[in-house]
Protein backbone atom coordinates (compact mmCIF):
# COMPACT_ATOMS: atom_id res chain seq x y z
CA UNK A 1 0.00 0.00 0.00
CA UNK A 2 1.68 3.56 -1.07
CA UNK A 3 1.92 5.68 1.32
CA UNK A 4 0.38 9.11 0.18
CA UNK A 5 -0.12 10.26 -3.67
CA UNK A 6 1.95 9.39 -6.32
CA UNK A 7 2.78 11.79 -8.93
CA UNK A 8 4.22 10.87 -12.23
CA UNK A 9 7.37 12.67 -13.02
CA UNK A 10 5.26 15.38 -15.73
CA UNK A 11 3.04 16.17 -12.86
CA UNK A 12 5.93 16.99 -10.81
CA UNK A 13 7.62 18.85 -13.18
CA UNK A 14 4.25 20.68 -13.84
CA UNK A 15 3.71 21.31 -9.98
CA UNK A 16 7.35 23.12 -9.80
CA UNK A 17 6.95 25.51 -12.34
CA UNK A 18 3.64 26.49 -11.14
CA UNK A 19 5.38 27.18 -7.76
CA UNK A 20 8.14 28.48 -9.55
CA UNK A 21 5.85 30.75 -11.78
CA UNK A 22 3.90 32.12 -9.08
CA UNK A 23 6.83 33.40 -7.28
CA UNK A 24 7.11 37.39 -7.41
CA UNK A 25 10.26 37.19 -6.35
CA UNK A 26 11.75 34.78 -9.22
CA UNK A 27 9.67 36.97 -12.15
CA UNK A 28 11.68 39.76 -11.82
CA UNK A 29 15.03 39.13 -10.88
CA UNK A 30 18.27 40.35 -11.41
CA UNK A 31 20.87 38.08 -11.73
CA UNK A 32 25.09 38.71 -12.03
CA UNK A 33 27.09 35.95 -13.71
CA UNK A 34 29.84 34.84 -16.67
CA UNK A 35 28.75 33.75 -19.39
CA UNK A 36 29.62 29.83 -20.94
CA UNK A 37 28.51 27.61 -23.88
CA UNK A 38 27.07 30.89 -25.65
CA UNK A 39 25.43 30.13 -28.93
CA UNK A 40 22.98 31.69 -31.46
CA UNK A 41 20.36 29.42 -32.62
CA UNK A 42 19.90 29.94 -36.50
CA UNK A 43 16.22 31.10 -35.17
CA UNK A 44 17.80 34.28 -34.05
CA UNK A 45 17.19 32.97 -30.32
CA UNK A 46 20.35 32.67 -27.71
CA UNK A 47 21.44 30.09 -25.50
CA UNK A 48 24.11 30.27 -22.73
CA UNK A 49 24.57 29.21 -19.02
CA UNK A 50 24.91 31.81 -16.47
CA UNK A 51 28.36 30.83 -13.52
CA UNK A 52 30.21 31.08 -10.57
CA UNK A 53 30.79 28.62 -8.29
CA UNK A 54 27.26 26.80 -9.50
CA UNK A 55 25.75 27.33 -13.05
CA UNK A 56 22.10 28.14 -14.16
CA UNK A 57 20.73 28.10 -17.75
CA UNK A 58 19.06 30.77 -19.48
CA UNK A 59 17.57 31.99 -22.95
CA UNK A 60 17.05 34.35 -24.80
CA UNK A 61 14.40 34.70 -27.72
CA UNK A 62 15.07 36.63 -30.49
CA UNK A 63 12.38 39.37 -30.10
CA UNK A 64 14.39 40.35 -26.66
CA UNK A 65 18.22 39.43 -28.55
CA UNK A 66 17.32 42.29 -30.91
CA UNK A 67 18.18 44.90 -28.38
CA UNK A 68 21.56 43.74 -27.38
CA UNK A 69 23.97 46.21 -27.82
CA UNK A 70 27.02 43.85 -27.81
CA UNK A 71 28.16 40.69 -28.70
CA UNK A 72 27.85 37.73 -25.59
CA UNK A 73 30.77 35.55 -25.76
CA UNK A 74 32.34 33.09 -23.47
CA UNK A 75 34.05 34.45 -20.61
CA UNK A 76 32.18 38.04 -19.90
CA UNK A 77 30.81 38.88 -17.24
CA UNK A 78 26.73 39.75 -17.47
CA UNK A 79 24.17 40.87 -15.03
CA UNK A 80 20.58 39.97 -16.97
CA UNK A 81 16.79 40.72 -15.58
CA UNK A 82 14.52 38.03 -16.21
CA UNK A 83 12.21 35.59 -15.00
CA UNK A 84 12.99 31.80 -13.42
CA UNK A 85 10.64 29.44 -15.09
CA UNK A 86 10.82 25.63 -15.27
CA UNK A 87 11.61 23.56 -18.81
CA UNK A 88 8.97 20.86 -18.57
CA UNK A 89 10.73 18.61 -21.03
CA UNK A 90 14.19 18.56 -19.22
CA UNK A 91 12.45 19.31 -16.03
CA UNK A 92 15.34 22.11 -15.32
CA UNK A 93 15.11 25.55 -14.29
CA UNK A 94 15.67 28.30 -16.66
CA UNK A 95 16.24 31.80 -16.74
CA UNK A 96 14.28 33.42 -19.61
CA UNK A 97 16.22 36.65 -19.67
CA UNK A 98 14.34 39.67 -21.54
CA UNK A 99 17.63 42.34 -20.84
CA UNK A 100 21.26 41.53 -20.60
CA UNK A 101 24.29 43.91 -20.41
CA UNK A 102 28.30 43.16 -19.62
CA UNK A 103 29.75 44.58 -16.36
CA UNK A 104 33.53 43.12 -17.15
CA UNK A 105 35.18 39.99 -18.53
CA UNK A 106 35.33 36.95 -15.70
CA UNK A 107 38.17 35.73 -14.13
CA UNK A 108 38.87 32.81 -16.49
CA UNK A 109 38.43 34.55 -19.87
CA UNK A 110 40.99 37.24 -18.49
CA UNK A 111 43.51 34.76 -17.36
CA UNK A 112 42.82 33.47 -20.90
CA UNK A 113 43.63 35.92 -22.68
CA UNK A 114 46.88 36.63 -20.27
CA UNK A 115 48.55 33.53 -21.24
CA UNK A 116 48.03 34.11 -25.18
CA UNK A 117 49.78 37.17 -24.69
CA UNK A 118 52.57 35.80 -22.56
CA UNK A 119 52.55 32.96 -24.85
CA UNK A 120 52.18 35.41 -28.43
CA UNK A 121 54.74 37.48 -27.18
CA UNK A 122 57.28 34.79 -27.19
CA UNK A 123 56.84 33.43 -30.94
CA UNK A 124 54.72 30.30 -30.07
CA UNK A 125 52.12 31.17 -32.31
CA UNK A 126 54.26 32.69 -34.78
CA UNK A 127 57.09 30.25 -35.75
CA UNK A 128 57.17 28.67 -38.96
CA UNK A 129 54.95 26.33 -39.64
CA UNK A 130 56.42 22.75 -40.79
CA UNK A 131 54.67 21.15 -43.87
CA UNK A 132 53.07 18.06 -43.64
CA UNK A 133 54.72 14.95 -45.19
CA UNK A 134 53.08 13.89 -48.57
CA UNK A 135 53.36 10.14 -47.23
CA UNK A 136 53.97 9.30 -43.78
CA UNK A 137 54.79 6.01 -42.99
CA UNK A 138 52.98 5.91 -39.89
CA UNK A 139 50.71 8.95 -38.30
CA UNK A 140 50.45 9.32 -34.41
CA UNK A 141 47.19 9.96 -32.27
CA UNK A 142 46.68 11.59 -29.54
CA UNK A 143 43.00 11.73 -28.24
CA UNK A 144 40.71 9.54 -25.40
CA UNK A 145 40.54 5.29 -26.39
CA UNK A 146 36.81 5.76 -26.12
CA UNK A 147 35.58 9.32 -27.89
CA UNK A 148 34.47 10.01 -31.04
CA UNK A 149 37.72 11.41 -32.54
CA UNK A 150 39.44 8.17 -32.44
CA UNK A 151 37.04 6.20 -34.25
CA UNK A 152 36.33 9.48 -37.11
CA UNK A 153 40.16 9.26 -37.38
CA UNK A 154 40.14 5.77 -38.02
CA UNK A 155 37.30 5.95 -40.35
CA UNK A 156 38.62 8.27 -42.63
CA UNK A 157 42.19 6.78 -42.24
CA UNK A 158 41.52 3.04 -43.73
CA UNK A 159 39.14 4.89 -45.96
CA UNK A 160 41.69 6.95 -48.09
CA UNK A 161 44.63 4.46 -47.00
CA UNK A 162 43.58 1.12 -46.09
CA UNK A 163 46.45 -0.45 -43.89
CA UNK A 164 48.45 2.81 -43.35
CA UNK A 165 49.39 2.50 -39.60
CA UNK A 166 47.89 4.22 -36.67
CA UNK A 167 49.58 4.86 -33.54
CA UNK A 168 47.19 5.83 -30.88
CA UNK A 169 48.62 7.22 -27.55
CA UNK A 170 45.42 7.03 -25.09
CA UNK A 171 45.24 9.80 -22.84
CA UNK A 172 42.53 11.65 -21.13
CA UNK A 173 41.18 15.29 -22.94
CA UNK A 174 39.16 16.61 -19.79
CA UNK A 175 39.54 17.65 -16.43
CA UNK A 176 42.20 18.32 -13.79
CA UNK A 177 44.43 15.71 -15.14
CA UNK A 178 44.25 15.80 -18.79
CA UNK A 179 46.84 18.36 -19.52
CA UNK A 180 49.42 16.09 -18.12
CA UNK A 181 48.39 13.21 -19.88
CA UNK A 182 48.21 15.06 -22.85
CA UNK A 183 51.95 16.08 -22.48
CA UNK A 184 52.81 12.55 -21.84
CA UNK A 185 50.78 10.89 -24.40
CA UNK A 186 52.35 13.77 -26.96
CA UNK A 187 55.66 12.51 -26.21
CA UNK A 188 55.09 9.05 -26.27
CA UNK A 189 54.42 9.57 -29.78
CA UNK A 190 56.08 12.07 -30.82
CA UNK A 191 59.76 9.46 -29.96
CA UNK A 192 57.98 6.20 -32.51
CA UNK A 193 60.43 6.54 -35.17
CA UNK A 194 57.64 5.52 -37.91
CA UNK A 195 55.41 7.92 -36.71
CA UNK A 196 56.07 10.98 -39.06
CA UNK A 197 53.04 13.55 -38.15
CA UNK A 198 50.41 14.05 -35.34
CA UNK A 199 46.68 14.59 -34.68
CA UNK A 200 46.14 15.44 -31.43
CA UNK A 201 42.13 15.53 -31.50
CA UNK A 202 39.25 15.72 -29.36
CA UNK A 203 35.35 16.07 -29.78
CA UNK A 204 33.10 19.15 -29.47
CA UNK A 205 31.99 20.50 -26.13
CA UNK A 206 31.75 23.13 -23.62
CA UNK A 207 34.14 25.82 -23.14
CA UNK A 208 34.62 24.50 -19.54
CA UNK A 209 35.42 20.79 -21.51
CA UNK A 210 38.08 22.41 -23.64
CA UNK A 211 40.35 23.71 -21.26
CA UNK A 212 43.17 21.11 -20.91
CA UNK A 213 43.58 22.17 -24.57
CA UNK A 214 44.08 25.69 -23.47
CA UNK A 215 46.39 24.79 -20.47
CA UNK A 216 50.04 26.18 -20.83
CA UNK A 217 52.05 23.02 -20.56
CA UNK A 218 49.91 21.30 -23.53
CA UNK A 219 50.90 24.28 -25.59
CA UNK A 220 54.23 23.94 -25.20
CA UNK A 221 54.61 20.80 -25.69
CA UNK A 222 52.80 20.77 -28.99
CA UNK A 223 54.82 23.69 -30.31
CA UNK A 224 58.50 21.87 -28.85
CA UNK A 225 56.90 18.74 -30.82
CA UNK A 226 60.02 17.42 -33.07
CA UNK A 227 57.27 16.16 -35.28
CA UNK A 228 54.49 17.98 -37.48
CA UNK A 229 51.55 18.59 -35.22
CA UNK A 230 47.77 19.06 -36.69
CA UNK A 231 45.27 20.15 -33.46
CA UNK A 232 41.89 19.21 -34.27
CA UNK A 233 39.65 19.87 -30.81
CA UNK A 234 36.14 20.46 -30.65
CA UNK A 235 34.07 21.76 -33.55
CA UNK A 236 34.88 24.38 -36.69
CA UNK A 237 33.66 27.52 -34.12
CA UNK A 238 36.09 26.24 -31.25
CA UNK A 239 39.60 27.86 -31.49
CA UNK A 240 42.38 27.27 -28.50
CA UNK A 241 45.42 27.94 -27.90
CA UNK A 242 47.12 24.58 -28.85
CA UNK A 243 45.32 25.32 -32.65
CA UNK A 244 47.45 28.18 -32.46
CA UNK A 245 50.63 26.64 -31.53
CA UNK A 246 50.16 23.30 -34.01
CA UNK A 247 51.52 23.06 -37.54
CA UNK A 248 48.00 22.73 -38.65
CA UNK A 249 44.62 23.27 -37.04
CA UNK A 250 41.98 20.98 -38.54
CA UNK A 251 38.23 21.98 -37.86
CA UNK A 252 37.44 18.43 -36.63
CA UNK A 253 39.43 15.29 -36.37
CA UNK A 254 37.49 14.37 -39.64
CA UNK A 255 39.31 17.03 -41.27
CA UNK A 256 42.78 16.38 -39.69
CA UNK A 257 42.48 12.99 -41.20
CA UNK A 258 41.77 14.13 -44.58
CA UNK A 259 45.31 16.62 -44.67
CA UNK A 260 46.96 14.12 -43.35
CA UNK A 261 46.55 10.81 -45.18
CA UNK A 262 46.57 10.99 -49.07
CA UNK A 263 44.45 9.03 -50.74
CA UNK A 264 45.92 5.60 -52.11
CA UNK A 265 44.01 5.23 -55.29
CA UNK A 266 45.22 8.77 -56.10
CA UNK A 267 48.56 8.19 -55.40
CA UNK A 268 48.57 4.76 -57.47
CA UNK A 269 46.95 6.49 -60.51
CA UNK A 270 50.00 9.32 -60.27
CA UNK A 271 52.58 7.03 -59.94
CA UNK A 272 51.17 5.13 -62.81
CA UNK A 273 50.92 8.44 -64.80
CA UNK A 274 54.62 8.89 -64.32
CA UNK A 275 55.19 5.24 -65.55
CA UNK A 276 53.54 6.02 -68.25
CA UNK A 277 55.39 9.28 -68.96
CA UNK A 278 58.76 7.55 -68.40
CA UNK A 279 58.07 4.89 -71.22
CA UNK A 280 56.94 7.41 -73.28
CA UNK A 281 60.36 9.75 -72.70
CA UNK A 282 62.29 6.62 -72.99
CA UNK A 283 60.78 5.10 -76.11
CA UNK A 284 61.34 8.74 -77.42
CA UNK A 285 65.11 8.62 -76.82
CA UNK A 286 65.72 5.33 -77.87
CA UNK A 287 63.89 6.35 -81.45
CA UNK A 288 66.02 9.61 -81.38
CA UNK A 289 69.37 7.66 -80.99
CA UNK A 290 68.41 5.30 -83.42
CA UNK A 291 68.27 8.00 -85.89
CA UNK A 292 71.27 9.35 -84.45
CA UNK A 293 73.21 6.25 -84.72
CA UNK A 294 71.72 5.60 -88.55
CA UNK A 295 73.11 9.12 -89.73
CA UNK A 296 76.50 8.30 -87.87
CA UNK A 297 76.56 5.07 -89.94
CA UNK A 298 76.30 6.30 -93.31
CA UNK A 299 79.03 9.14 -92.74
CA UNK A 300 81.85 8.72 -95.15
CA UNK A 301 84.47 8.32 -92.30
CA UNK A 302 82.21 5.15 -90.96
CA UNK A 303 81.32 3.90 -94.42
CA UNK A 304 84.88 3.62 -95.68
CA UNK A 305 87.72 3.92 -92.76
CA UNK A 306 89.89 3.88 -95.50
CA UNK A 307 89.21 8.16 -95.38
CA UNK A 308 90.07 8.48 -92.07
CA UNK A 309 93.67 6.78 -92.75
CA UNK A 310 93.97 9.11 -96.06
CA UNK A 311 93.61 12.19 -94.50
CA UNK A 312 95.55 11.35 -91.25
CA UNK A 313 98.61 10.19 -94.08
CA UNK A 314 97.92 13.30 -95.76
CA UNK A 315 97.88 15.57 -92.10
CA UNK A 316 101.33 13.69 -91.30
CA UNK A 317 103.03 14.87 -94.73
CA UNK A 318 101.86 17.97 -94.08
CA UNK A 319 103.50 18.17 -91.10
CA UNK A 320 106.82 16.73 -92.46
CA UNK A 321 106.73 19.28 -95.42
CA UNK A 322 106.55 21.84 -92.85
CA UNK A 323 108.92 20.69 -90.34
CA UNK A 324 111.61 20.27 -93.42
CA UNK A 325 111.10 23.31 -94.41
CA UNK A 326 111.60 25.12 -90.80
CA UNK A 327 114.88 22.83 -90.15
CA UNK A 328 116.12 24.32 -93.63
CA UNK A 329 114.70 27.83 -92.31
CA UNK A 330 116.73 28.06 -89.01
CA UNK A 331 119.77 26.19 -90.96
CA UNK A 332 120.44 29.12 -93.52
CA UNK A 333 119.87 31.54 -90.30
CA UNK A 334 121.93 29.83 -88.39
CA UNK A 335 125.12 29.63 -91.38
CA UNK A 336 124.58 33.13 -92.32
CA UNK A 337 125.07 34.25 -88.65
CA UNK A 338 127.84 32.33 -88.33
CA UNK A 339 128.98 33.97 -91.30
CA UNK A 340 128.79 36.84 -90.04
CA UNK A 341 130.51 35.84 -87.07
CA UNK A 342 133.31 34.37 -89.27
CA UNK A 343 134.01 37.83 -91.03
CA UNK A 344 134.20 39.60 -87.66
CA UNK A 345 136.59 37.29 -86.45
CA UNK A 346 138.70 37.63 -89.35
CA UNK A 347 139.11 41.30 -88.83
CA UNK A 348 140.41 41.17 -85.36
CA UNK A 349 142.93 38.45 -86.72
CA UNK A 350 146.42 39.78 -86.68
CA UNK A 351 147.46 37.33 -89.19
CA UNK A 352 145.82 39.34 -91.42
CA UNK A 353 147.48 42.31 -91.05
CA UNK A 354 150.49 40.72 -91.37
CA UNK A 355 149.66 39.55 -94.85
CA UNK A 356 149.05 43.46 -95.68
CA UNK A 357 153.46 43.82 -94.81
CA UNK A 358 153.12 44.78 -91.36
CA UNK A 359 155.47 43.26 -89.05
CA UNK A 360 154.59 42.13 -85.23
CA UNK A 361 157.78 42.68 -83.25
CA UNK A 362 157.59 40.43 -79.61
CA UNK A 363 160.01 39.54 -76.69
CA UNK A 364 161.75 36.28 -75.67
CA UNK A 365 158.93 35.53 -73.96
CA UNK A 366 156.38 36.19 -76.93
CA UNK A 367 154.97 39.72 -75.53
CA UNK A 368 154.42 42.40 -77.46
CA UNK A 369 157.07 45.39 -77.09
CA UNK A 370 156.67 48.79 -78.15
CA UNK A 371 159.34 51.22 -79.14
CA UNK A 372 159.67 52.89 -75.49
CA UNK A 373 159.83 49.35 -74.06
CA UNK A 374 162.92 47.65 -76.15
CA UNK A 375 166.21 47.87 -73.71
CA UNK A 376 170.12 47.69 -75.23
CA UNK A 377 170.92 44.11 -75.98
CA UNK A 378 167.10 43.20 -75.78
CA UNK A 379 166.64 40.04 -78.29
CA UNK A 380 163.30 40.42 -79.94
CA UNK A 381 161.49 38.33 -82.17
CA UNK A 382 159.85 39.72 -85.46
CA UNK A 383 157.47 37.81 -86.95
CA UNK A 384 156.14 38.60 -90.50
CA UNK A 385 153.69 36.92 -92.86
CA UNK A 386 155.94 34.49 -94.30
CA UNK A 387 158.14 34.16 -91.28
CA UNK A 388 160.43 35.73 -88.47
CA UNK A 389 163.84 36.70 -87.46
CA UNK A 390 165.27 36.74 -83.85
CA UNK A 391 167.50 39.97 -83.41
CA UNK A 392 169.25 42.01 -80.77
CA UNK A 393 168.54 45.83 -80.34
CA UNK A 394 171.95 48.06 -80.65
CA UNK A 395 173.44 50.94 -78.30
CA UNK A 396 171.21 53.37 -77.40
CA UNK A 397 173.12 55.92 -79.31
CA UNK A 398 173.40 54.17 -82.64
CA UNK A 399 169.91 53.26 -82.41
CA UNK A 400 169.29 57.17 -82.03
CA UNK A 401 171.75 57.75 -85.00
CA UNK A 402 170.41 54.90 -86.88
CA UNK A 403 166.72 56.58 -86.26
CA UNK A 404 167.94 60.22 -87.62
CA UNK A 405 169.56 58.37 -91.21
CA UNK A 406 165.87 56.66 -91.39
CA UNK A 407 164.02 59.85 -91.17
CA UNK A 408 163.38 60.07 -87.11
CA UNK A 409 159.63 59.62 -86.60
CA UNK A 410 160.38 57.57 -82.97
CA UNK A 411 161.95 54.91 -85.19
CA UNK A 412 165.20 52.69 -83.52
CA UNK A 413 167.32 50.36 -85.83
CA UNK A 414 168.32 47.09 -84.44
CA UNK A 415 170.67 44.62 -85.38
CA UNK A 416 170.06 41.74 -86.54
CA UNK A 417 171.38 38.35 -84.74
CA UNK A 418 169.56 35.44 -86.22
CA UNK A 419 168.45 33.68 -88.96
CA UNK A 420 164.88 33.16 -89.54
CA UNK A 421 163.35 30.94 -87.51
């Protein structure tokens, strides 16, 4: 037997938003919060959760959006007048806010924005970017064993590549202890030497559930990576900071498949393109040397060798001629020089003065004396062209005397001794 009514869970929900509803104090409220998980319904209509240390939801319909006179995102800090209703099909409360203005950014979208700076500042998001590889032999993933990303990855991976190996470092992409196993997991991978590129991926959520992938120490160590690095967290809207510090940020791990596995069938057709190509350049050559080699063949030096010998013959007379001809050159230089030489020589000969009737008058000793030189009882020797005569010179004084009969002019007369010799 129950004990007292028993409501079924749509009259419940019904009974607390009629208490809810007829609460003055809960239809006009105030209420002072951040903002989280902002989005804009296609409708025009807003959706968002209001936080601080607890969290409420709220909406927004687009008749009230229309007089917004900035932009909500995640992170500011909002005071909004409403009214607190009840959802009935979710059975939550609900803030159906009709006016909403910022009073400051919160405490987490400032510190936020602090590190990008900090982090900006020192080139993280600005170094070069490495390319991908065209075909890695292996590609690394980091992501959780049992989300989403992993199996989308895989999908598209033995879809484009069928047996193309994955190497999947398991780590966990939310809450306190996810940036550390991200770091480790990142690592892990990043030191397989097959592994030549990395996804590091993770499924859409909440701000709140994308944080490890803003922490500092994941940044880092996706920017240190020694390895190409494609970030592909959340969904196409989501941007953090370790899509800024990546080689690559994909929109969703989907994506970060597609860059970085190329298609197989593609790559087979190419390579058989170039086959193709190559035959056709070789087949090419071959006909072009063929041609080459036929005119070679029927030039005159090839058809009859004979030539060849002929003109070489011919090249070698040539030479002979002309190195006769230069020996006979430098001959008739060389015997008119000498010629030349020949006639000098013949002047300076005293011999032939001699055979003009001169006389050459020397001592004992075969020096030549002049008049001054010749002493009393001197024996000279006088040599002339047909032969000589040793004789003795005279007294000084009949050499004098002898000199004044001859005419003077320095002249001594000697007297002769010998015979010719």
């Amino acid at each position: 037997m129950l004990p007292g009514k028993v409501w079924s869970v749509s009259q419940l929900v019904a009974h607390l938003k009629r208490l809810v509803d007829e609460d003055p104090a809960l239809q006009k409220l105030w209420v002072v919060g951040e903002l989280a998980n902002v989005r804009r319904h296609s409708s025009g209509h807003w959706y968002f959760t209001l936080k601080d240390a607890a969290s409420i939801r709220c909406v927004m319909f687009r008749s009230d959006a229309q007089s917004l006179r900035f932009h909500p995102e995640d992170g500011q800090a909002v005071v909004v007048a409403g009214r607190l209703s009840v959802y009935e099909r979710d059975g939550q409360c609900q803030v159906y806010v009709r006016y909403m203005e910022p009073v400051g950014m919160g405490e987490r979208y400032l510190a936020l924005e602090a590190l990008k700076r900090r982090l900006a500042e020192e080139g993280l998001f600005s170094r070069p970017k490495r390319r991908l590889p065209d075909l890695p032999r292996a590609v690394g993933v980091v992501t959780s064993p049992v989300g989403a990303a992993l199996q989308d990855v895989r999908t598209v991976t033995f879809r484009r590549f069928p047996g193309l190996r994955l190497v999947v470092a398991p780590v966990l992409v939310q809450g306190e202890r996810a940036p550390e196993s991200i770091v480790a997991g990142l690592a892990r991978v990043a030191a397989h030497p097959l592994v030549d590129v990395i996804i590091v991926a993770r499924g859409g959520g909440s701000k709140e559930d994308l944080g490890a992938f803003n922490d500092e120490r994941v940044v880092r160590a996706v920017a240190a990576c020694p390895k190409p690095v494609v970030s592909a967290v959340g969904h196409e809207i989501d941007v953090t900071l370790t899509d800024l510090a990546a080689d690559v940020r994909a929109p969703t791990p989907s994506a970060a498949a597609e860059m970085t596995v190329p298609e197989r069938a593609v790559l087979l057709d190419r390579v058989a393109a170039f086959r193709r190509r190559l035959v056709q350049h070789v087949r090419w050559r071959v006909a072009q040397e063929r041609r080459r080699l036929d005119g070679w063949s029927t030039h005159g030096v090839l058809a009859s060798p004979t030539m060849l010998l002929t003109g070489r013959r011919m090249a070698v007379a040539r030479l002979a001629e002309a190195m006769e001809a230069a020996y006979r050159h430098d001959l008739a230089g060389r015997r008119a020089r000498l010629s030349r030489l020949a006639g000098r020589l013949e002047a300076l000969d005293p011999l032939a003065v001699l055979e003009r009737g001169y006389s050459l008058v020397t001592d004992a000793a075969g020096h030549h004396v002049r008049a001054r030189d010749v002493r009393v009882g001197q024996t000279l020797v006088v040599t002339w062209a047909d032969g000589r005569w040793d004789v003795a010179s005279v007294r000084a004084h009949e050499a004098e005397e002898g000199a004044e009969r001859d005419g003077g002019g320095g002249r001594r007369t000697v007297r002769a001794g010998h015979g010719p010799a």
